[in-house]
N, C-alpha and C. Protein backbone atom coordinates (compact mmCIF):
# COMPACT_ATOMS: atom_id res chain seq x y z
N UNK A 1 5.09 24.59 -20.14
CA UNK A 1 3.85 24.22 -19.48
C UNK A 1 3.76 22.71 -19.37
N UNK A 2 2.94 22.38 -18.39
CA UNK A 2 2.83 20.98 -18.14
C UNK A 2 1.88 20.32 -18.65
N UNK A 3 1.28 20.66 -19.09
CA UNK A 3 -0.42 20.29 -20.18
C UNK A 3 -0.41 18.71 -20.10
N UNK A 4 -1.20 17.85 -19.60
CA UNK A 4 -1.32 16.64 -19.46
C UNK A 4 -0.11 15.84 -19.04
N UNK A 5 0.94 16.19 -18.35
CA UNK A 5 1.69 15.85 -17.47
C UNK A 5 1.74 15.17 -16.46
N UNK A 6 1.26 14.00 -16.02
CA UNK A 6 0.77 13.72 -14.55
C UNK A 6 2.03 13.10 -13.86
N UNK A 7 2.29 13.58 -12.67
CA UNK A 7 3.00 12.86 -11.71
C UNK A 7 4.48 14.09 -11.26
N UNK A 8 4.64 13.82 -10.17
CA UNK A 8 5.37 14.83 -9.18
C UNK A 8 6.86 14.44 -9.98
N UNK A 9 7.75 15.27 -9.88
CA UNK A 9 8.94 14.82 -9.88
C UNK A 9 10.36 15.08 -9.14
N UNK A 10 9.95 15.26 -8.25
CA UNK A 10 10.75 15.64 -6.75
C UNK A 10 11.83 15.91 -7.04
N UNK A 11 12.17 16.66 -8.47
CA UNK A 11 13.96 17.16 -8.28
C UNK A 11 14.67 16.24 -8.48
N UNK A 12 14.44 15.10 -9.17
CA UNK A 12 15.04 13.68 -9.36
C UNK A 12 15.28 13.60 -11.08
N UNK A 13 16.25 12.36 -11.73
CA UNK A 13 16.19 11.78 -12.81
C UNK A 13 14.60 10.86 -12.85
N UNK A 14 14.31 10.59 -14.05
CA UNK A 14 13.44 10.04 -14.62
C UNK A 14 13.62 8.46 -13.86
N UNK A 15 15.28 7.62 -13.77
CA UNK A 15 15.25 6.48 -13.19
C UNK A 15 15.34 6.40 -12.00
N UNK A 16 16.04 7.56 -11.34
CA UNK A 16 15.83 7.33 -9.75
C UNK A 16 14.22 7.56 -9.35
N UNK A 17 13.45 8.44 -9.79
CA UNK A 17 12.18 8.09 -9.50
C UNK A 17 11.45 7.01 -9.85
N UNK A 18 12.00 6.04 -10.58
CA UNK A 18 11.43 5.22 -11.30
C UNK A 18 12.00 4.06 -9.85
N UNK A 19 13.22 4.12 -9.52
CA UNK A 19 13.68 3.27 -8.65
C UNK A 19 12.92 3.65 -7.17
N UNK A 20 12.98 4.95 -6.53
CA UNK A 20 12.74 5.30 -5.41
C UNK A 20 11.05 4.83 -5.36
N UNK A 21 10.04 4.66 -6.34
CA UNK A 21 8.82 4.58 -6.14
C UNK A 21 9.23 2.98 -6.29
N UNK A 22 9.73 2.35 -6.90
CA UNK A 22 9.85 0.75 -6.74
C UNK A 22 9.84 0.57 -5.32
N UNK A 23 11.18 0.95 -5.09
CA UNK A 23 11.66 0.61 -3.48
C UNK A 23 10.27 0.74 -2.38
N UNK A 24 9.58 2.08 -2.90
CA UNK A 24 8.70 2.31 -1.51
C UNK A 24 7.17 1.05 -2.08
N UNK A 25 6.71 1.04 -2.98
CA UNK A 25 5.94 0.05 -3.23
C UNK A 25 6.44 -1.24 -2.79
N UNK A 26 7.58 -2.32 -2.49
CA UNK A 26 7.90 -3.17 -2.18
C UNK A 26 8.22 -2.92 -0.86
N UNK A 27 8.32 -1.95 -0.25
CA UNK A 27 8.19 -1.65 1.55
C UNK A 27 6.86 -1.35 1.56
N UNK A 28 6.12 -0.98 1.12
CA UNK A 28 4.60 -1.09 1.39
C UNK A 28 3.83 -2.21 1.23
N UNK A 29 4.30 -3.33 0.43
CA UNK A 29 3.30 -4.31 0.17
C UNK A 29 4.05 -5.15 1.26
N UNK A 30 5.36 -4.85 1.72
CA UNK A 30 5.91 -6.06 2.83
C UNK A 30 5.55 -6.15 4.10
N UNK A 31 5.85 -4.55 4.84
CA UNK A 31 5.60 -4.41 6.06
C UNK A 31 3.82 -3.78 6.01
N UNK A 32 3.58 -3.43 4.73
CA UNK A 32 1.96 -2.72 5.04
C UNK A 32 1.55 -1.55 5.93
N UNK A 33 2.68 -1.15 5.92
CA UNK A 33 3.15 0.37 6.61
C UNK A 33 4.21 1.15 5.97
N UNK A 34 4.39 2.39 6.08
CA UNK A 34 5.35 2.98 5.80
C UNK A 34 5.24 3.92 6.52
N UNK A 35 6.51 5.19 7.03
CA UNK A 35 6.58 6.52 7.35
C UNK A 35 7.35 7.51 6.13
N UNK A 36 6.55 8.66 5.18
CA UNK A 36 7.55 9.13 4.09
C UNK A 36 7.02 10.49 4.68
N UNK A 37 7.11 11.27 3.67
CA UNK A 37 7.07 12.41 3.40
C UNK A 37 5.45 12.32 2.56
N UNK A 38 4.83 13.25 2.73
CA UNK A 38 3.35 13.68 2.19
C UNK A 38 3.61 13.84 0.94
N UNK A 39 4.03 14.20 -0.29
CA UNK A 39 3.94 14.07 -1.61
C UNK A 39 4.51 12.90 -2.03
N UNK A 40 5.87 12.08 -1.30
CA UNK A 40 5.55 10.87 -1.52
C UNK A 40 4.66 10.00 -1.62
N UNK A 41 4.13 9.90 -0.74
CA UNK A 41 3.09 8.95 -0.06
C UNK A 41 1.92 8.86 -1.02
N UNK A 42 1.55 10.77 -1.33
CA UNK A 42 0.67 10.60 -2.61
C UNK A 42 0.77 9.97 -4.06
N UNK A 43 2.28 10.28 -4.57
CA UNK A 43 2.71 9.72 -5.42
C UNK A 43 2.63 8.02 -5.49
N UNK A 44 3.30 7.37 -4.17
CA UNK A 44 2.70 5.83 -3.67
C UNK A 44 1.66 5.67 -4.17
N UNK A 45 0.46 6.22 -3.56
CA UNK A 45 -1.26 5.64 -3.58
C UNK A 45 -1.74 5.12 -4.91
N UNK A 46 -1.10 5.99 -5.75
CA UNK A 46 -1.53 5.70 -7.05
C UNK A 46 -1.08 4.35 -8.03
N UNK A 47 0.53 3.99 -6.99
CA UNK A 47 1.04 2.55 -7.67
C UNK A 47 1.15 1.29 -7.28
N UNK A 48 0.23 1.66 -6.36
CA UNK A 48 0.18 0.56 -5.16
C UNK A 48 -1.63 0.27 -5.37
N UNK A 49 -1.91 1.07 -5.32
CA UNK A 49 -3.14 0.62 -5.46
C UNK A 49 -4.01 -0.12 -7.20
N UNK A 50 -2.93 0.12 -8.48
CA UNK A 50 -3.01 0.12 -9.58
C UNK A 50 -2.49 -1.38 -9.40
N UNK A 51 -1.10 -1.82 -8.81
CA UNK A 51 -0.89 -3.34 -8.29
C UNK A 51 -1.76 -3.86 -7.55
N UNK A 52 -3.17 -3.62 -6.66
CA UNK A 52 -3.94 -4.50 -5.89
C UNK A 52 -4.67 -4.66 -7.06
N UNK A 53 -5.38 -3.31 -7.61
CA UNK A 53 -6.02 -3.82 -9.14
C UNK A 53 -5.90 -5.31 -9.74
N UNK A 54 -4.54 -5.15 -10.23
CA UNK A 54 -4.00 -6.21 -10.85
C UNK A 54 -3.92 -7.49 -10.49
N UNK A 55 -4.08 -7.83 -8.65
CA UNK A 55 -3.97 -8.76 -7.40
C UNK A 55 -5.27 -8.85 -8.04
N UNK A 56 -6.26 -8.51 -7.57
CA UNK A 56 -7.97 -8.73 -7.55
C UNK A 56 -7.64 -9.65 -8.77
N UNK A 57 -7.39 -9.58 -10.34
CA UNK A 57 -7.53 -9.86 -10.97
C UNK A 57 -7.04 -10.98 -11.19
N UNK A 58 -6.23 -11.68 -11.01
CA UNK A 58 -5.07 -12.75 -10.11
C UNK A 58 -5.31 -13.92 -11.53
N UNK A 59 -4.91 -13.18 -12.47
CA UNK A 59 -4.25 -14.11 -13.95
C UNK A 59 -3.20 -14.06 -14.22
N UNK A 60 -2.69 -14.89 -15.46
CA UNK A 60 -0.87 -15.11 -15.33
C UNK A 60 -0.14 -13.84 -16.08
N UNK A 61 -1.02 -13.25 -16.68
CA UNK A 61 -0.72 -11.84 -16.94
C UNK A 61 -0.53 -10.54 -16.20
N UNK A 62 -1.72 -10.77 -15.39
CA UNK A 62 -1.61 -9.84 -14.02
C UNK A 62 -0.38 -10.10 -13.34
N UNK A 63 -0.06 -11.20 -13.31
CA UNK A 63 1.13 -11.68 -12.19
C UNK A 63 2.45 -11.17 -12.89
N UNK A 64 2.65 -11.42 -14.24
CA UNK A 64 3.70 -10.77 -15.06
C UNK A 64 3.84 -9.34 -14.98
N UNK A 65 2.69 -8.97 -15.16
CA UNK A 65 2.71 -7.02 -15.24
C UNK A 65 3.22 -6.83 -13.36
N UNK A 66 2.41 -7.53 -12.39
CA UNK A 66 3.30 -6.77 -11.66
C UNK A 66 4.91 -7.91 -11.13
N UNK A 67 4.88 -8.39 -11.65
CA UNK A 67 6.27 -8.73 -11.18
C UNK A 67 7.52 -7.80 -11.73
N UNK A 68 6.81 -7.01 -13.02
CA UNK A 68 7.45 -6.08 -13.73
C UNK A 68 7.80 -4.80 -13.00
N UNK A 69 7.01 -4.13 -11.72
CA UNK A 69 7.46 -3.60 -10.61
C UNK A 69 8.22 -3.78 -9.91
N UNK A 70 7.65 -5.00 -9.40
CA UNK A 70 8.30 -5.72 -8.08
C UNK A 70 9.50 -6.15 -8.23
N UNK A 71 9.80 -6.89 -9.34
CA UNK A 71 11.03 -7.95 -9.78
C UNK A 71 11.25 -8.35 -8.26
N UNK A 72 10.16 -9.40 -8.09
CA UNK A 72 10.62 -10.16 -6.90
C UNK A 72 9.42 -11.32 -6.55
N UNK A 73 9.50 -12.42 -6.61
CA UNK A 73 8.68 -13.48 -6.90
C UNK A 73 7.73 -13.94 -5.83
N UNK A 74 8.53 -13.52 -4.19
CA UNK A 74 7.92 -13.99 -3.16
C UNK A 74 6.98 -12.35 -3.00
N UNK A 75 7.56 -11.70 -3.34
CA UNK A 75 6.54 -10.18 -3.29
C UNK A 75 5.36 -10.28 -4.15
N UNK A 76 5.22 -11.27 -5.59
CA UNK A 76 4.35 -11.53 -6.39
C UNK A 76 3.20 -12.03 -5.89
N UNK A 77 4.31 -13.30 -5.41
CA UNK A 77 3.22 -14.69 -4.32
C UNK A 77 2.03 -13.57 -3.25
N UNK A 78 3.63 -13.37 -2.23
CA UNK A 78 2.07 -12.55 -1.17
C UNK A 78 1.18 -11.42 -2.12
N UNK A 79 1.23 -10.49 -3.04
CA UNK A 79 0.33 -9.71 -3.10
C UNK A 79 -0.80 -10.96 -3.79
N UNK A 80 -0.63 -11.31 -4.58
CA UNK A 80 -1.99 -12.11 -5.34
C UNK A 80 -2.70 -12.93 -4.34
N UNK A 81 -1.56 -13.59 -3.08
CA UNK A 81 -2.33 -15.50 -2.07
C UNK A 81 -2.72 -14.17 -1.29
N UNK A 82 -2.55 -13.14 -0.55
CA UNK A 82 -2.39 -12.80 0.82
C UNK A 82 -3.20 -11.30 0.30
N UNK A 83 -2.55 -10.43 0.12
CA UNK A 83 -2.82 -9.32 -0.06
C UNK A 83 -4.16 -8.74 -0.74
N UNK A 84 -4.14 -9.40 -2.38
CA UNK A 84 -5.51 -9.36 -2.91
C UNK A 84 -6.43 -9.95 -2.67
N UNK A 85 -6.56 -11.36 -2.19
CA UNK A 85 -8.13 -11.60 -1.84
C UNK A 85 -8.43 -10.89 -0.30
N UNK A 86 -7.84 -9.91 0.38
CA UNK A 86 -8.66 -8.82 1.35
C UNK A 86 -9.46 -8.44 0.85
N UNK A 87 -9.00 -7.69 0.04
CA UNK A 87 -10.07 -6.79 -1.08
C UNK A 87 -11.18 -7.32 -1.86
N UNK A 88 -11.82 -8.36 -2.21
CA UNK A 88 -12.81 -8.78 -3.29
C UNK A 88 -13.38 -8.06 -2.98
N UNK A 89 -14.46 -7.82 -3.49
CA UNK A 89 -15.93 -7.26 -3.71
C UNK A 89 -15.39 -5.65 -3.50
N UNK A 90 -14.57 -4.94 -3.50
CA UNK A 90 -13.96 -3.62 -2.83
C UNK A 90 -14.09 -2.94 -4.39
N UNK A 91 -14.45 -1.13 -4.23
CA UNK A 91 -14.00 -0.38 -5.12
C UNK A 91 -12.68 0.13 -5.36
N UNK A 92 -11.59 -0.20 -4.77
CA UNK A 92 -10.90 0.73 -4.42
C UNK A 92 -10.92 1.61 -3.68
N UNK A 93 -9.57 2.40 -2.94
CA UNK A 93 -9.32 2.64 -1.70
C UNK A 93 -8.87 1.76 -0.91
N UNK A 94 -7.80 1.45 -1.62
CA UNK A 94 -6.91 0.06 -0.66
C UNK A 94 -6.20 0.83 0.21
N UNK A 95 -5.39 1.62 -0.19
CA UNK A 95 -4.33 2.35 1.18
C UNK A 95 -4.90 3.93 1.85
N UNK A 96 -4.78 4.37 2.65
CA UNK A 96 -4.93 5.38 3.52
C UNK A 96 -3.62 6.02 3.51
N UNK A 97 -3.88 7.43 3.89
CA UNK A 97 -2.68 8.23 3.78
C UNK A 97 -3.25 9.08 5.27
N UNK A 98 -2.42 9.12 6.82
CA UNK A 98 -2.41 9.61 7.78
C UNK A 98 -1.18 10.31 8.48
N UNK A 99 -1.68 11.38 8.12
CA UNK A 99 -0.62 13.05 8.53
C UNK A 99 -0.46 12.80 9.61
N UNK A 100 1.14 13.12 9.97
CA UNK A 100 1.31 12.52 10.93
C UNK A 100 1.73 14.32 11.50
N UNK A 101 1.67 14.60 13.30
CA UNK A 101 1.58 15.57 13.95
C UNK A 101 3.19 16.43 13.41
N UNK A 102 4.40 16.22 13.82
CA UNK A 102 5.75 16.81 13.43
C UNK A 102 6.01 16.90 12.18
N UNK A 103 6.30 17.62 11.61
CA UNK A 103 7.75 17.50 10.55
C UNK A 103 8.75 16.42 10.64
N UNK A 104 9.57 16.40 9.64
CA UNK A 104 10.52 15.80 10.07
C UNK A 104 11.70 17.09 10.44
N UNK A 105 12.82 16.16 11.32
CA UNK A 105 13.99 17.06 11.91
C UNK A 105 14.61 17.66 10.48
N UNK A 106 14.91 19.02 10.64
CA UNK A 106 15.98 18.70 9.47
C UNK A 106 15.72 19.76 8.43
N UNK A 107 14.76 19.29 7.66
CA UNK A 107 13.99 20.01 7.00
C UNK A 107 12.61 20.68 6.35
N UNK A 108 12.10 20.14 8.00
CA UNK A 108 10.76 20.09 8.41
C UNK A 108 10.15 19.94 7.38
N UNK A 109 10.39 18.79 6.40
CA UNK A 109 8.92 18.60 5.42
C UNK A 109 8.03 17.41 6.35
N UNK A 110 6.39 17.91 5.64
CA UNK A 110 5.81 17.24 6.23
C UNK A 110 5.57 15.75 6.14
N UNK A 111 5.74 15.10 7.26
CA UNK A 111 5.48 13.60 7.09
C UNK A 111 4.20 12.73 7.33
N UNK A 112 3.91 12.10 6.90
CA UNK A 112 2.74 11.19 6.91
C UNK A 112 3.00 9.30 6.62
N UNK A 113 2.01 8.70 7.15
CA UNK A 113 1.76 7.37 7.28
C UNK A 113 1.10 6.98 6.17
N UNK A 114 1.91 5.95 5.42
CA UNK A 114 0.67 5.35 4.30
C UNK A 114 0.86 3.91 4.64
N UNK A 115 -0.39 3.02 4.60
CA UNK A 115 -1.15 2.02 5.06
C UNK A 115 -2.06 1.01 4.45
N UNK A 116 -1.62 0.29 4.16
CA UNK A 116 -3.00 -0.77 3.54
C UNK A 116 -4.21 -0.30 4.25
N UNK A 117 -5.43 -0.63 3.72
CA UNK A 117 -6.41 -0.71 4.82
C UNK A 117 -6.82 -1.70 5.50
N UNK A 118 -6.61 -2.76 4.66
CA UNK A 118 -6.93 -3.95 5.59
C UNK A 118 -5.77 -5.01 5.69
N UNK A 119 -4.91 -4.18 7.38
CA UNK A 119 -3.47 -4.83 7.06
C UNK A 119 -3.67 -6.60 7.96
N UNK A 120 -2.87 -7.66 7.80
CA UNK A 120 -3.04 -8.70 8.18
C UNK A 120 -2.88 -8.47 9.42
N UNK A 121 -1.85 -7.71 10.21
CA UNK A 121 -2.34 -8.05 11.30
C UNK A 121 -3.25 -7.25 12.37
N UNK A 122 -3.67 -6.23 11.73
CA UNK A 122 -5.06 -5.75 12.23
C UNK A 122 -6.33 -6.08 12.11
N UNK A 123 -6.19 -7.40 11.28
CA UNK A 123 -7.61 -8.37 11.29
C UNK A 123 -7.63 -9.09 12.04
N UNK A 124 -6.46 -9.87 12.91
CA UNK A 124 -6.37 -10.81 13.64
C UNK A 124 -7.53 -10.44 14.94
N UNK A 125 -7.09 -9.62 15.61
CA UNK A 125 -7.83 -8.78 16.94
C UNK A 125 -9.20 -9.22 16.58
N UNK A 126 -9.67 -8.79 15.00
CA UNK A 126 -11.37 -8.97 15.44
C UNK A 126 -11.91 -10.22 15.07
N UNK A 127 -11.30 -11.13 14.08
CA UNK A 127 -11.20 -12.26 14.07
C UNK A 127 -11.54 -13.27 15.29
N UNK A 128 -10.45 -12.77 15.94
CA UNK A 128 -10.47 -13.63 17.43
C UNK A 128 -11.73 -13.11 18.39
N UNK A 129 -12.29 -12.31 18.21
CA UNK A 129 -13.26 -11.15 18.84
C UNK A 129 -14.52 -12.28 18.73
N UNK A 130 -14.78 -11.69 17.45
CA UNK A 130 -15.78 -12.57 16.76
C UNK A 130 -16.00 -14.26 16.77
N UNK A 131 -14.70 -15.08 17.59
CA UNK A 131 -15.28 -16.28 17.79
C UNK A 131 -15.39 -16.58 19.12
N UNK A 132 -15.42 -15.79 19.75
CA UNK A 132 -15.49 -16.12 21.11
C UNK A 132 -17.40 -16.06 21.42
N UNK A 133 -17.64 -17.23 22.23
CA UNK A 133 -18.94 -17.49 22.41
C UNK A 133 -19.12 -16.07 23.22
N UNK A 134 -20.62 -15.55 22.97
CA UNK A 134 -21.15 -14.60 23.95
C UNK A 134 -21.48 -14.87 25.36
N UNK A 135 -20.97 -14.35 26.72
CA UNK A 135 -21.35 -14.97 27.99
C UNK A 135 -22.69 -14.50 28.27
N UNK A 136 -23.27 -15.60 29.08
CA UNK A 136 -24.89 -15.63 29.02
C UNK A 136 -24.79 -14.73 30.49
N UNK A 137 -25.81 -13.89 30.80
CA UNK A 137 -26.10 -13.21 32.27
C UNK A 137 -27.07 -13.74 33.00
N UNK A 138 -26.44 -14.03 34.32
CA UNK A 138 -27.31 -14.45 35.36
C UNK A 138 -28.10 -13.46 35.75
N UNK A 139 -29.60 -14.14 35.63
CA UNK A 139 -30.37 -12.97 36.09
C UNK A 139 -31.33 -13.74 37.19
């Protein structure tokens, strides 16, 4: 029995899951997109969003614990300068998870989109929105 067990283990060793969830957390905090498989993706939400935690918090400890994921210094930099101050004042619910219509080929498991929510360059658009003077109407 699994009695307080938490977390999927996709038929894998203990380190390749340990590696395969690295890998996809450092493609998620880079590009701020991904395409996986739906129990991946769930498995993601939970370690990705436990690292923005740690961003919000943006001390030299925080930065150690996740560089301890990441092992990668410029991945450190952007989540704490770039990534975490999106979020202040936020409860959580940093990433979205969106089912995507097909299977994949092959072995038709289902696939889905996981996503920051507030990715950099989908702020730009309203950014620019928002400074443009309002045109006055001739009446």
């Amino acid at each position: 029995m699994r009695h307080k067990k938490s977390g999927r283990k996709f038929n894998r060793s203990a380190s390749h899951r340990k590696a395969m969830l690295r890998n996809m957390v450092r493609s998620l905090l880079t590009y701020e997109h991904i395409r996986t498989t739906e129990p991946k993706a769930k498995e993601l939400r939970s370690s990705c969003e436990k690292l923005i935690t740690l961003a919000l918090r943006n001390d030299l400890h925080s930065r150690r614990l996740a560089y301890k994921t990441l092992e990668n210094h410029g991945l450190v930099k952007k989540l704490f300068d770039e990534i975490g101050p999106r979020y202040e004042g936020g409860g959580g619910g940093y990433t979205r998870i969106i089912k995507l219509a097909e299977p994949r080929k092959g072995d038709c498991a289902p696939m889905c989109m996981i996503e920051l929510t507030k990715r950099a360059d989908a702020s730009a658009p309203e950014a620019a929105a928002t400074t443009e003077a309002p045109v006055e109407e001739a009446q």
